[in-house]
PDB file of N, CA and C in Angstrom:
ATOM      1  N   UNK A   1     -12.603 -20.471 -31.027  1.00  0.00           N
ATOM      2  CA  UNK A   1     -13.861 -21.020 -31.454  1.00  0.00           C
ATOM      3  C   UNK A   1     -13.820 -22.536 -31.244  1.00  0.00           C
ATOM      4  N   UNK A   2     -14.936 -23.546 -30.589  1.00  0.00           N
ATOM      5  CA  UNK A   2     -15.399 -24.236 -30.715  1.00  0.00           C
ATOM      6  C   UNK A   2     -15.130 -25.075 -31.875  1.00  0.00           C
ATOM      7  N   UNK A   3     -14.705 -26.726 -31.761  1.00  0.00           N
ATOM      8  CA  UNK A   3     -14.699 -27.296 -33.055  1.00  0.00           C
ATOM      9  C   UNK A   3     -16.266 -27.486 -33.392  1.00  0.00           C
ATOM     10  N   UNK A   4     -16.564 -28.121 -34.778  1.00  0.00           N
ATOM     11  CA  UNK A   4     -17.978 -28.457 -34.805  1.00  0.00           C
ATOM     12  C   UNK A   4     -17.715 -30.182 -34.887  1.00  0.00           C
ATOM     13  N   UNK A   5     -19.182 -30.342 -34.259  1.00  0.00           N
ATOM     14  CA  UNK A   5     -19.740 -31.637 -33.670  1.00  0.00           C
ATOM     15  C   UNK A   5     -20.711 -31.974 -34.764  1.00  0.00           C
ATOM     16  N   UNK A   6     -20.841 -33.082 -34.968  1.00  0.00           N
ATOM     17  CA  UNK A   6     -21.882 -34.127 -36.402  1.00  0.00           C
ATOM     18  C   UNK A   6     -22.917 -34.591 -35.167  1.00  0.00           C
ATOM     19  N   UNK A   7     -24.075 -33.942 -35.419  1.00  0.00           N
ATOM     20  CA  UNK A   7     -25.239 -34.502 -34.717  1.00  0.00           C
ATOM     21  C   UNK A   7     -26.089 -35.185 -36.133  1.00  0.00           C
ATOM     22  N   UNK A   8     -27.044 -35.723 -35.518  1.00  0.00           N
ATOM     23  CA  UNK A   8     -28.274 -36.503 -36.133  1.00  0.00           C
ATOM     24  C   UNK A   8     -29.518 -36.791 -35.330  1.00  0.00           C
ATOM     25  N   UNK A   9     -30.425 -35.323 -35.287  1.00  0.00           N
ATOM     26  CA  UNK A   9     -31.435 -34.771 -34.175  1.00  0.00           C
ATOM     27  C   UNK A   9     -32.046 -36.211 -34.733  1.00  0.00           C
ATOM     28  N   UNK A  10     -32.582 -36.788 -36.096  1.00  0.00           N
ATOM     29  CA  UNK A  10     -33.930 -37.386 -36.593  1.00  0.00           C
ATOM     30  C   UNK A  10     -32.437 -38.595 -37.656  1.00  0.00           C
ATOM     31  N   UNK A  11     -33.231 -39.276 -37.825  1.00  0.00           N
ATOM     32  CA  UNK A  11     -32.356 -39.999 -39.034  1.00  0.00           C
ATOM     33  C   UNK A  11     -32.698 -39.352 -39.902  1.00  0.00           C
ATOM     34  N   UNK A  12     -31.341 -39.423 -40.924  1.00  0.00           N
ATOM     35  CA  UNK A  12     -31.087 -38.795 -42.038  1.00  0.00           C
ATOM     36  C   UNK A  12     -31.143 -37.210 -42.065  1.00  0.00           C
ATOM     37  N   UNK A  13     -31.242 -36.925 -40.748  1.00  0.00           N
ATOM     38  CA  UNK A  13     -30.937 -35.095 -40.745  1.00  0.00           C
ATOM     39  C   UNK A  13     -29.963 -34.968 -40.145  1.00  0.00           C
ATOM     40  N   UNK A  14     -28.251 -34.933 -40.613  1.00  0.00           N
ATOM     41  CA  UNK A  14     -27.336 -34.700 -40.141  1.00  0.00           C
ATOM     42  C   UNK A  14     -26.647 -33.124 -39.979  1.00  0.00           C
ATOM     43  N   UNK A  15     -26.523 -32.598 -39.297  1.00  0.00           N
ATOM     44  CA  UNK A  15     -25.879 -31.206 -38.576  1.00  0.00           C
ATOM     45  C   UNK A  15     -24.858 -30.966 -38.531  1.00  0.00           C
ATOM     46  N   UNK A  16     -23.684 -30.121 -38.841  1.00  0.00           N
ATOM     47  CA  UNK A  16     -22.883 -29.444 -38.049  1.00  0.00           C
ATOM     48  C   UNK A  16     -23.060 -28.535 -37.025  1.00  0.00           C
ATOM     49  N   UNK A  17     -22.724 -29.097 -35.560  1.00  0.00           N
ATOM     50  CA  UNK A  17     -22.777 -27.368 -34.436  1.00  0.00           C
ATOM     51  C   UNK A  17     -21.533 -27.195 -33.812  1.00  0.00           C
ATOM     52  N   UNK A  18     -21.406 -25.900 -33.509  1.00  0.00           N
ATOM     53  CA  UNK A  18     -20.732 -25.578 -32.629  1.00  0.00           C
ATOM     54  C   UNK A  18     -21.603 -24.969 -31.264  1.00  0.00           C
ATOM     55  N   UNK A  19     -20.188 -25.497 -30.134  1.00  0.00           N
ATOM     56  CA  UNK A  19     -21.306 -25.006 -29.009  1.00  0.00           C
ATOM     57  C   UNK A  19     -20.428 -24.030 -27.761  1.00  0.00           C
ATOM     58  N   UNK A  20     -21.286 -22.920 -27.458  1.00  0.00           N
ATOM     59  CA  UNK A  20     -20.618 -22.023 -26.196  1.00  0.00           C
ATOM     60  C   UNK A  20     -19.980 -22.619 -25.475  1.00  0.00           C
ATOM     61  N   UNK A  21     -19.844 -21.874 -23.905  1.00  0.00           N
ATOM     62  CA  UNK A  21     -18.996 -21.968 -23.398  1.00  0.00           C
ATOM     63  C   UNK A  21     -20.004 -22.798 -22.294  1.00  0.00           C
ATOM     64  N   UNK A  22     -21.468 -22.481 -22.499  1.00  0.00           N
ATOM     65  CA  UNK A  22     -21.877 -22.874 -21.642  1.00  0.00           C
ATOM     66  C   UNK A  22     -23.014 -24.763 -22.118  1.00  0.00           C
ATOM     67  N   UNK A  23     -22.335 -24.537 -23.534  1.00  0.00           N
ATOM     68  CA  UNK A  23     -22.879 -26.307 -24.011  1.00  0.00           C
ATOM     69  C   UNK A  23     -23.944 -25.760 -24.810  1.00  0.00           C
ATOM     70  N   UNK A  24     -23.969 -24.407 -24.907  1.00  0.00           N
ATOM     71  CA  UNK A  24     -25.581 -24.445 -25.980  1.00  0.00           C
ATOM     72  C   UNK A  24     -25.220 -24.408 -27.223  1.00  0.00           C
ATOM     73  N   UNK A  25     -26.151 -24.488 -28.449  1.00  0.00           N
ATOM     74  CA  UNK A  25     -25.655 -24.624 -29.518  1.00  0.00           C
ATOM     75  C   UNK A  25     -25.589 -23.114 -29.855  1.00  0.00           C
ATOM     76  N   UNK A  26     -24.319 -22.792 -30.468  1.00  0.00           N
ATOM     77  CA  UNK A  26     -24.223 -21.503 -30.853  1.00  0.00           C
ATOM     78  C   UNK A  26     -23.956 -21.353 -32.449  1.00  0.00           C
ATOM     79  N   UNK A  27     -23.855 -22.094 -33.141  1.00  0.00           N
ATOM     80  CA  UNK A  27     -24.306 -22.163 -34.595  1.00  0.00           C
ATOM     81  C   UNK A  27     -24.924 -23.891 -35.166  1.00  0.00           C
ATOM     82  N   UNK A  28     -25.951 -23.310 -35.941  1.00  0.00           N
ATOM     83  CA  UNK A  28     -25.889 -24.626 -36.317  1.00  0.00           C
ATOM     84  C   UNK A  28     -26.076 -24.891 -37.734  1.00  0.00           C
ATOM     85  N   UNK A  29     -25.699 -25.899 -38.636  1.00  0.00           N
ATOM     86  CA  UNK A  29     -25.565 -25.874 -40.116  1.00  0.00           C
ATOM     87  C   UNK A  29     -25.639 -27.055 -40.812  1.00  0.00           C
ATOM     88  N   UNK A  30     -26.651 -27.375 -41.634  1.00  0.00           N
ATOM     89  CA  UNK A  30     -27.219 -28.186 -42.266  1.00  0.00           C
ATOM     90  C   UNK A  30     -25.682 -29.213 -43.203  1.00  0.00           C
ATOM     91  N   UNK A  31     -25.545 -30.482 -42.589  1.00  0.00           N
ATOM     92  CA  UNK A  31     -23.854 -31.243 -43.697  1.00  0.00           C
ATOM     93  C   UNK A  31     -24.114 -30.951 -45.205  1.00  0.00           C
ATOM     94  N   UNK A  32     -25.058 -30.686 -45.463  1.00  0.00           N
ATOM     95  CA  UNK A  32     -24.853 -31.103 -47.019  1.00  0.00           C
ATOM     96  C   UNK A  32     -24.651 -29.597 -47.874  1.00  0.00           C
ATOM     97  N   UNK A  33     -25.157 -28.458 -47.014  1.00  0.00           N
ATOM     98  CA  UNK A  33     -24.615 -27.213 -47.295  1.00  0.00           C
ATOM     99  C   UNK A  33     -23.348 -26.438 -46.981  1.00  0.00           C
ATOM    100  N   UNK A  34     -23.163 -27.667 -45.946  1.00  0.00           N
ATOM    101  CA  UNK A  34     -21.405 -27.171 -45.314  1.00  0.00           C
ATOM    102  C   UNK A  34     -20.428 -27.850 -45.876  1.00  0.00           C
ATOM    103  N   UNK A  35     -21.183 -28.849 -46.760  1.00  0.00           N
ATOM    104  CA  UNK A  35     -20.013 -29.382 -47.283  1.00  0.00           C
ATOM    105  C   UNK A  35     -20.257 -28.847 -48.668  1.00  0.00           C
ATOM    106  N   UNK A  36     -20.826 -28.489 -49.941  1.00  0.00           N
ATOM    107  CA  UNK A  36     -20.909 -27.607 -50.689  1.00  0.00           C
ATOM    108  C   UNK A  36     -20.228 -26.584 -50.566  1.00  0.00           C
ATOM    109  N   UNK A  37     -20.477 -25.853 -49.256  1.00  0.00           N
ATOM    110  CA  UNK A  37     -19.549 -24.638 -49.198  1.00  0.00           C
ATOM    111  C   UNK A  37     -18.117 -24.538 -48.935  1.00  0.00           C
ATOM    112  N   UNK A  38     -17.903 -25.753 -48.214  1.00  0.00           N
ATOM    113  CA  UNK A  38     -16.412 -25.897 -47.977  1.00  0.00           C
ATOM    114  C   UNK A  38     -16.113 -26.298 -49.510  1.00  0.00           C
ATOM    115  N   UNK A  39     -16.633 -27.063 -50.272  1.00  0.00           N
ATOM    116  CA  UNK A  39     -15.573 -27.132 -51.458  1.00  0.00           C
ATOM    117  C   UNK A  39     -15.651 -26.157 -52.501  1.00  0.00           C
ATOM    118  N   UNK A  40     -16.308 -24.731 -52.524  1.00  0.00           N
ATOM    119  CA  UNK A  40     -16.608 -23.630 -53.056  1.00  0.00           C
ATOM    120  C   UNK A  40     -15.228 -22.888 -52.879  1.00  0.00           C
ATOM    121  N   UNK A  41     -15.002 -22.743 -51.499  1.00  0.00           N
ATOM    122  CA  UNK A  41     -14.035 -21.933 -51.008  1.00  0.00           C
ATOM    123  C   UNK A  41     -12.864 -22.750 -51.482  1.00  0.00           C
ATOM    124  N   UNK A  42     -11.578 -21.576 -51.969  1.00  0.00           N
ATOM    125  CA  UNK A  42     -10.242 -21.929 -51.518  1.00  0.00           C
ATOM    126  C   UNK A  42      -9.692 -21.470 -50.999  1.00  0.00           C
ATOM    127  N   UNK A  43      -9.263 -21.885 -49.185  1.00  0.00           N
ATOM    128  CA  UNK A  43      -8.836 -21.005 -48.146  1.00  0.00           C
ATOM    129  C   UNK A  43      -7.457 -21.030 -48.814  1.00  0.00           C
ATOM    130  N   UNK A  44      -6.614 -20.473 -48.019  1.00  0.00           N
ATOM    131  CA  UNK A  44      -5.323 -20.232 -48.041  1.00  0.00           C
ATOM    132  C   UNK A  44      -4.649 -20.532 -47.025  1.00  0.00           C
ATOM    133  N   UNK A  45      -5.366 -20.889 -45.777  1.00  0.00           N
ATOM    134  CA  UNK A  45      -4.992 -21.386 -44.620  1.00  0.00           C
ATOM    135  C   UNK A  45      -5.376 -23.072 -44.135  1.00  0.00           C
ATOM    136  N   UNK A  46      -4.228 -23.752 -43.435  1.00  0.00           N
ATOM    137  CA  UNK A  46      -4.611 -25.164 -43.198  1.00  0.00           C
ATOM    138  C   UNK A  46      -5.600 -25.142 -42.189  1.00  0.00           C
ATOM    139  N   UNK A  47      -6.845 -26.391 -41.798  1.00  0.00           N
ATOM    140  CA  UNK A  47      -7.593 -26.139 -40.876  1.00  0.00           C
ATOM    141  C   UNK A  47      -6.909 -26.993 -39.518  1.00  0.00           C
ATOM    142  N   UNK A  48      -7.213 -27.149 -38.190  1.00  0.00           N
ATOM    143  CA  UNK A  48      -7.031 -28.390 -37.266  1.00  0.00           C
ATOM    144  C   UNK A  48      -8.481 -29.272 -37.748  1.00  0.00           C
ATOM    145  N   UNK A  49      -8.486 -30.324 -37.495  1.00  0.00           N
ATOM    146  CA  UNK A  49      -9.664 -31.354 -37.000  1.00  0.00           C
ATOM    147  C   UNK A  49     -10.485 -30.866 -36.308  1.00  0.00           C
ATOM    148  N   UNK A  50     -12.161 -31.069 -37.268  1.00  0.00           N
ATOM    149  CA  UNK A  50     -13.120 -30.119 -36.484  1.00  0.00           C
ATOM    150  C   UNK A  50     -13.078 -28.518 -36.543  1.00  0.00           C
ATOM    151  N   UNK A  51     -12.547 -28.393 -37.507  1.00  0.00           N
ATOM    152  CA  UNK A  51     -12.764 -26.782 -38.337  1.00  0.00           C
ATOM    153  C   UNK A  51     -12.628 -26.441 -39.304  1.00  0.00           C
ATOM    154  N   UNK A  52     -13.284 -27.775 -40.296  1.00  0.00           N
ATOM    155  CA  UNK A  52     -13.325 -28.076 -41.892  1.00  0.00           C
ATOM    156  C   UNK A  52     -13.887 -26.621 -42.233  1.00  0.00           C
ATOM    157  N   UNK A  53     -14.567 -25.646 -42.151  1.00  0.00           N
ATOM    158  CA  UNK A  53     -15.292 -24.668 -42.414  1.00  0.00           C
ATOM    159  C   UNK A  53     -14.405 -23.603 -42.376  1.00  0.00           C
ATOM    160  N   UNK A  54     -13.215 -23.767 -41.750  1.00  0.00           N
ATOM    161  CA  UNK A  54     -12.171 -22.571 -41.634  1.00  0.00           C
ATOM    162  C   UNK A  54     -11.211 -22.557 -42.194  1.00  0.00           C
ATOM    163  N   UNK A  55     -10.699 -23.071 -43.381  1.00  0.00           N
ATOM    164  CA  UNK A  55      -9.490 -23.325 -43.867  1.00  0.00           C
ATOM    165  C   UNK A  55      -9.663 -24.483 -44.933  1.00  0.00           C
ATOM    166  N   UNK A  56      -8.603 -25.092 -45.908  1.00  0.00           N
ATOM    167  CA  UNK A  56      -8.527 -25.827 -46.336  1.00  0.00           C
ATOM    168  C   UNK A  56      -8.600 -26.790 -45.078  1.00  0.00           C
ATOM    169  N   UNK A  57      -8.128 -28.378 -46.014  1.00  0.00           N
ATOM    170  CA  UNK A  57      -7.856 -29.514 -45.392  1.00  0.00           C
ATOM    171  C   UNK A  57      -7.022 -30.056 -45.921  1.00  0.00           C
TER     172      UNK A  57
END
Protein backbone atom coordinates (compact mmCIF):
# COMPACT_ATOMS: atom_id res chain seq x y z
CA UNK A 1 0.00 0.00 0.00
CA UNK A 2 0.76 3.45 -0.86
CA UNK A 3 2.02 5.91 1.91
CA UNK A 4 -0.55 8.78 2.47
CA UNK A 5 0.16 12.28 1.15
CA UNK A 6 -1.21 15.78 3.19
CA UNK A 7 -2.97 17.69 0.45
CA UNK A 8 -4.80 21.11 0.89
CA UNK A 9 -7.40 21.10 -2.28
CA UNK A 10 -8.86 24.86 -0.65
CA UNK A 11 -7.20 26.49 2.49
CA UNK A 12 -7.96 25.10 5.59
CA UNK A 13 -9.29 21.76 4.01
CA UNK A 14 -6.49 19.49 4.72
CA UNK A 15 -6.61 15.61 3.39
CA UNK A 16 -5.02 12.50 3.79
CA UNK A 17 -4.68 10.33 0.25
CA UNK A 18 -3.36 7.57 -0.88
CA UNK A 19 -2.76 7.03 -4.50
CA UNK A 20 -2.74 3.87 -7.20
CA UNK A 21 -0.48 2.69 -9.20
CA UNK A 22 -1.58 4.80 -11.77
CA UNK A 23 -1.44 8.46 -9.54
CA UNK A 24 -5.22 8.49 -8.93
CA UNK A 25 -6.50 9.03 -5.66
CA UNK A 26 -7.51 5.77 -4.28
CA UNK A 27 -8.62 6.74 -0.77
CA UNK A 28 -9.19 9.82 0.53
CA UNK A 29 -9.70 11.09 4.30
CA UNK A 30 -10.57 14.12 5.96
CA UNK A 31 -6.92 15.09 8.87
CA UNK A 32 -9.00 15.82 11.56
CA UNK A 33 -10.94 12.43 11.44
CA UNK A 34 -7.75 10.52 10.77
CA UNK A 35 -6.26 11.86 13.36
CA UNK A 36 -9.13 11.16 15.97
CA UNK A 37 -9.07 7.79 14.74
CA UNK A 38 -5.55 7.09 14.91
CA UNK A 39 -5.55 8.04 18.57
CA UNK A 40 -8.76 5.78 19.26
CA UNK A 41 -6.90 2.79 18.11
CA UNK A 42 -4.17 0.85 19.96
CA UNK A 43 -2.32 -1.00 17.25
CA UNK A 44 0.02 -3.50 18.34
CA UNK A 45 2.14 -3.03 15.44
CA UNK A 46 4.93 -0.17 14.71
CA UNK A 47 4.00 1.98 11.59
CA UNK A 48 6.93 3.24 8.73
CA UNK A 49 6.54 7.10 7.87
CA UNK A 50 3.43 7.81 5.99
CA UNK A 51 1.29 4.98 7.44
CA UNK A 52 0.21 6.72 10.67
CA UNK A 53 -3.27 4.92 10.03
CA UNK A 54 -1.66 1.43 10.20
CA UNK A 55 -0.03 0.89 13.33
CA UNK A 56 1.09 2.75 16.26
CA UNK A 57 3.87 5.42 16.06
Amino acid sequence: MSARELIEPTPGDKRYVRRDEKGQFKEVVDVGKSSAADQRQQAKTKSKPGHGDEGDR
